[in-house]
N, C-alpha and C. Protein backbone atom coordinates (compact mmCIF):
# COMPACT_ATOMS: atom_id res chain seq x y z
N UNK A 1 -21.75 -38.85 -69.59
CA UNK A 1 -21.35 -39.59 -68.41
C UNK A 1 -20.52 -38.67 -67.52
N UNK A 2 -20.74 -38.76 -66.57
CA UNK A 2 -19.63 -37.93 -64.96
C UNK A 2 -18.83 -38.09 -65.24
N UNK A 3 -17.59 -37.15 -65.07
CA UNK A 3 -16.22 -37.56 -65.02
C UNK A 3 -16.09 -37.31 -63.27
N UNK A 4 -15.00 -38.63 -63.02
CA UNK A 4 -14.47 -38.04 -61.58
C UNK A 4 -13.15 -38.11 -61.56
N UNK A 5 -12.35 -37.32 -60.65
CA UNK A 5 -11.41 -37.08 -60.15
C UNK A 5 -10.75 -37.43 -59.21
N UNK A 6 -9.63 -38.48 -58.95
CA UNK A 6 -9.17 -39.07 -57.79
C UNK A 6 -7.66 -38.20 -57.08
N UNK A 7 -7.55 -37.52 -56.15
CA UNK A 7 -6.83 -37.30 -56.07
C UNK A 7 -6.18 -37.29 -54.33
N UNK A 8 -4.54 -37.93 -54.58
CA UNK A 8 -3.91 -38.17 -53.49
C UNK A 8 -3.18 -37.61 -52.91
N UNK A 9 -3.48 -37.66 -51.33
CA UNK A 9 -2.70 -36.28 -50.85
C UNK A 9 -1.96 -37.17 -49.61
N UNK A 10 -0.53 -37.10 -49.54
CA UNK A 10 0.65 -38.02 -48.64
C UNK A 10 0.93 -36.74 -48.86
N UNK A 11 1.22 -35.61 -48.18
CA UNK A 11 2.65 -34.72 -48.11
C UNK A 11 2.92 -34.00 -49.36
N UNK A 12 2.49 -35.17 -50.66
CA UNK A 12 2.55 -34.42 -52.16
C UNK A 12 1.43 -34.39 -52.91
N UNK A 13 0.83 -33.83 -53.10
CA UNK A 13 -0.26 -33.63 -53.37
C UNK A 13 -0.09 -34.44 -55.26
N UNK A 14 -0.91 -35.75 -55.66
CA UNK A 14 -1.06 -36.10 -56.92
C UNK A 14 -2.56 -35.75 -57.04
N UNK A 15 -2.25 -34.82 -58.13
CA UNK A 15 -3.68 -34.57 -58.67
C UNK A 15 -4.35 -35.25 -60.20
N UNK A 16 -5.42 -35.64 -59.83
CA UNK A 16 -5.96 -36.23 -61.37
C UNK A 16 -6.46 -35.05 -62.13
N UNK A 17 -5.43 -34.53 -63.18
CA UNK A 17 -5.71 -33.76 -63.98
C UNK A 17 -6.56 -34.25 -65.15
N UNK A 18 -6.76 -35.57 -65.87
CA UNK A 18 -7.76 -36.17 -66.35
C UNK A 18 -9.10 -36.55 -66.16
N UNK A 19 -9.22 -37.40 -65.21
CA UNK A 19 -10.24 -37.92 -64.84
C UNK A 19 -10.81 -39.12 -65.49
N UNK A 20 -11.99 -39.32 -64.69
CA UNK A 20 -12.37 -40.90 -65.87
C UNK A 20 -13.89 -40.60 -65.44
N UNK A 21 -14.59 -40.75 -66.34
CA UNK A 21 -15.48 -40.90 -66.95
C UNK A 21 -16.02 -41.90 -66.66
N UNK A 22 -17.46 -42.25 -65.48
CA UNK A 22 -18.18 -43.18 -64.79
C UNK A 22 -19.42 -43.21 -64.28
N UNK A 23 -20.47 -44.36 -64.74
CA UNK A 23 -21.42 -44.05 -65.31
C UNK A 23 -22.25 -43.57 -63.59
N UNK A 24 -21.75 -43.78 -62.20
CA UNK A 24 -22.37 -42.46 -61.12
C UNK A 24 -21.63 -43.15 -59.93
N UNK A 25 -21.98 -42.29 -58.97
CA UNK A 25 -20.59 -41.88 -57.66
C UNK A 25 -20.63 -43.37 -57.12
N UNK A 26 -21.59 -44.29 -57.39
CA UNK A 26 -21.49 -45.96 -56.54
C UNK A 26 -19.97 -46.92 -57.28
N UNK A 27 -20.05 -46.40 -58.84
CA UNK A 27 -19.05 -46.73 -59.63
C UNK A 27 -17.61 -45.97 -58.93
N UNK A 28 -17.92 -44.74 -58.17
CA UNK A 28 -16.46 -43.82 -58.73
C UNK A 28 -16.39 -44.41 -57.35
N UNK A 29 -17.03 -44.70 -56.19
CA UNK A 29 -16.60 -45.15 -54.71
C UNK A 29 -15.79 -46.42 -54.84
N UNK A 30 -16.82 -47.35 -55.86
CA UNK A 30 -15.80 -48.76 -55.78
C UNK A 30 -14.64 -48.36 -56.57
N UNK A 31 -14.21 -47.57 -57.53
CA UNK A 31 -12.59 -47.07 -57.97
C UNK A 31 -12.08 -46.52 -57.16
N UNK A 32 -12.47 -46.01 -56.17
CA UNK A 32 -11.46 -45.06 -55.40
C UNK A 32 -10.91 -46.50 -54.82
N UNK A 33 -12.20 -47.43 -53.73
CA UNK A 33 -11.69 -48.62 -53.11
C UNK A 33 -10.44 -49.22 -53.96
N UNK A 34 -10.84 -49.87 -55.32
CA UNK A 34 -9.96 -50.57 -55.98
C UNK A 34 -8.40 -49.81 -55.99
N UNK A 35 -8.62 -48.41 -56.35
CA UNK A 35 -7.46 -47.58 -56.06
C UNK A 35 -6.61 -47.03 -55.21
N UNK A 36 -6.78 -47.80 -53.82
CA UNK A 36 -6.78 -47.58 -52.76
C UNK A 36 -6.04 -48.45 -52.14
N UNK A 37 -6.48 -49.94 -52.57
CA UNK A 37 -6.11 -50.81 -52.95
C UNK A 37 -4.83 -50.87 -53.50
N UNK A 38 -4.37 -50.61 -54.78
CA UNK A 38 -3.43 -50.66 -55.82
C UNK A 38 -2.44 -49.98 -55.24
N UNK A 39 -2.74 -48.48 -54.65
CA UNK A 39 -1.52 -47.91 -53.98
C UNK A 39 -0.97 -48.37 -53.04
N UNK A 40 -1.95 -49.24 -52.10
CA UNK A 40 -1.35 -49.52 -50.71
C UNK A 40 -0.40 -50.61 -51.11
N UNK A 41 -0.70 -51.28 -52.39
CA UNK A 41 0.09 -52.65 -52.63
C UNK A 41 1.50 -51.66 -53.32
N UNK A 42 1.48 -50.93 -53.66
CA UNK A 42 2.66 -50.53 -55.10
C UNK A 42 3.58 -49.79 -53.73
N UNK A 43 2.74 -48.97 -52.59
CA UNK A 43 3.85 -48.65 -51.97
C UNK A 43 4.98 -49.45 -50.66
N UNK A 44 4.19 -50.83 -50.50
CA UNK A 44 3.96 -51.95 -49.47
C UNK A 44 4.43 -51.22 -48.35
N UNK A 45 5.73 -51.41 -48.18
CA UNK A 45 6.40 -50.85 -46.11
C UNK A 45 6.97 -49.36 -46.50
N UNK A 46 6.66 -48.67 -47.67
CA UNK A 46 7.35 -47.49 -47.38
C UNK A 46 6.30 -46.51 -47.08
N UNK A 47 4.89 -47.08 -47.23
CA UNK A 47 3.85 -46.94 -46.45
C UNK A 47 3.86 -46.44 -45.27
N UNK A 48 4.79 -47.02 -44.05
CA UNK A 48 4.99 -46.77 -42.92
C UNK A 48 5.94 -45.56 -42.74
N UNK A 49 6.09 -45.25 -43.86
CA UNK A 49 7.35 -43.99 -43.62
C UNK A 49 6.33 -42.65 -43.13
N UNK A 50 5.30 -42.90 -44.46
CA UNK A 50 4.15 -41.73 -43.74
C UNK A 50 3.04 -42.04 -42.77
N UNK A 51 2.50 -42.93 -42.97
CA UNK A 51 1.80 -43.49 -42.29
C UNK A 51 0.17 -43.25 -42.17
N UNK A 52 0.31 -42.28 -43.33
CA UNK A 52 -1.13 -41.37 -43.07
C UNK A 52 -1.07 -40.62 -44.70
N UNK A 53 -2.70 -40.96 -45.73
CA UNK A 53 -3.24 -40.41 -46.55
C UNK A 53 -4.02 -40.08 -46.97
N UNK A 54 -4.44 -39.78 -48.37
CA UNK A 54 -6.25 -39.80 -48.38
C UNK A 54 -6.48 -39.84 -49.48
N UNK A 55 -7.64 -40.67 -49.98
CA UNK A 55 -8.02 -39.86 -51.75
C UNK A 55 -9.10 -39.39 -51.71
N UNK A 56 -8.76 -38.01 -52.33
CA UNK A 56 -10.29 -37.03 -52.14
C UNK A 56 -10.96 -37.47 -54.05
N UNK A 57 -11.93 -37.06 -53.96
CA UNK A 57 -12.99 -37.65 -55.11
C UNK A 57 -13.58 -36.39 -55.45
N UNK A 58 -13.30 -36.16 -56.60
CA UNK A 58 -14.35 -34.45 -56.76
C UNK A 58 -15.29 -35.00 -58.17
N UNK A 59 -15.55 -34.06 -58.57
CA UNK A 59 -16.61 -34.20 -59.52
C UNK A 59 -16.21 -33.11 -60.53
N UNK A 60 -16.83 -32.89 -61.91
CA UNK A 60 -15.78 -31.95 -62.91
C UNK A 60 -16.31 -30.54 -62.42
N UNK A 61 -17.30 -30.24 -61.47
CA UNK A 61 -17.17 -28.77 -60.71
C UNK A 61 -16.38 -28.14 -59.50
N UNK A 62 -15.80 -29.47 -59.66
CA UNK A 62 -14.65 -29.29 -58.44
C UNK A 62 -14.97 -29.22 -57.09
N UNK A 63 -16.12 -30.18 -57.08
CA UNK A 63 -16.95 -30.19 -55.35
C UNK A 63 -16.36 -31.78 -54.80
N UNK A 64 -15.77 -31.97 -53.66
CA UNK A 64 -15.13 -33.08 -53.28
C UNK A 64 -16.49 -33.96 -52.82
N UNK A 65 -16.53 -35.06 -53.70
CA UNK A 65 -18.15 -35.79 -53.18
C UNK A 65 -17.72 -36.59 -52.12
N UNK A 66 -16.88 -37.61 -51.63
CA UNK A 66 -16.47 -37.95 -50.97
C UNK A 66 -14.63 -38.51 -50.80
N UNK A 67 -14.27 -38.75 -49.78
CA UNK A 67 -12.57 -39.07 -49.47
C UNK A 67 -12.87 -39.97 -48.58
N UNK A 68 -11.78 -41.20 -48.93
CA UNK A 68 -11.27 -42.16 -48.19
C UNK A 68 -9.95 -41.50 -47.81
N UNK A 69 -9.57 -41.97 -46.25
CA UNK A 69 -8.61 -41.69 -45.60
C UNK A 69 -8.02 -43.33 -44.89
N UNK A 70 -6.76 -42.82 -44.84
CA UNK A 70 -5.98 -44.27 -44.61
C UNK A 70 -4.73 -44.03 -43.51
N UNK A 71 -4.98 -44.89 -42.63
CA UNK A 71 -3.94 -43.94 -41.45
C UNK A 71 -3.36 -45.86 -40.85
N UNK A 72 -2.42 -45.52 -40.31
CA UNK A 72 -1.47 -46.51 -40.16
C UNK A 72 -0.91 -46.00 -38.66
N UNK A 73 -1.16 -46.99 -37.63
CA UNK A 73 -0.56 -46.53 -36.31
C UNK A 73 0.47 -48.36 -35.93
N UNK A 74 1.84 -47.35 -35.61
CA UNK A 74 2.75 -48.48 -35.20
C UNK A 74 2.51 -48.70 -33.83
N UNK A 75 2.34 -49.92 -33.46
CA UNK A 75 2.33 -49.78 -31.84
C UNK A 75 3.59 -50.45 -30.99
N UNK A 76 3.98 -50.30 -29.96
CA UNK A 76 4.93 -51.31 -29.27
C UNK A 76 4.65 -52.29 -28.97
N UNK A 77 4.77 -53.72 -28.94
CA UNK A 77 4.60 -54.73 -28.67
C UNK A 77 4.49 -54.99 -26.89
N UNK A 78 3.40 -55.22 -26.25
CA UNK A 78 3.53 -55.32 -24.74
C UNK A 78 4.59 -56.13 -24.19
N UNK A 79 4.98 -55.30 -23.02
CA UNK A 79 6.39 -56.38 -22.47
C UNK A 79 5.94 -57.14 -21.51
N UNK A 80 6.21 -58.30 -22.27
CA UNK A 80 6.49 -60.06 -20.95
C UNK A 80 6.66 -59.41 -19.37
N UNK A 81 5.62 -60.12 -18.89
CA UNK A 81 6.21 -59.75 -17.80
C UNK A 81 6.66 -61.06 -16.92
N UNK A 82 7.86 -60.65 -16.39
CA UNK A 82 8.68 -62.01 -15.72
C UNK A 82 8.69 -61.98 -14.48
């Protein structure tokens, strides 16, 4: 079975030095989603501190098959006009 590699890059680079083992890349896309998921919840508003990440997805030859990217824009609220 494939092993893949999830790894997150905010400023600090977390690398999946393990990997997990999945039976092909339709499986490792919906983990990245689910994982993607899980972080955005575990980090909730400190999220906004960076505002911008990604998880790259490699494969055990170390070729990046695909990355989700996640970007967060604050905007100003339009002003009333009186």
């Amino acid at each position: 079975m494939p092993r893949y590699f999830f790894h997150i890059i905010d400023g600090r680079d977390m690398r999946d030095e393990e990997g997990t083992e999945l039976p092909d890349i339709y499986v490792a896309q919906s983990q990245a989603i689910y994982l993607t998921g899980e972080v955005l919840r575990d980090m909730g508003a400190r999220f906004w501190d960076r505002g911008r990440w990604r998880l790259e997805v490699e494969n055990d030859q170390a070729q990046i098959l695909f990355v989700l990217h996640v970007l967060a824009e604050e905007r100003s609220p339009p002003h009333a006009a009186f």
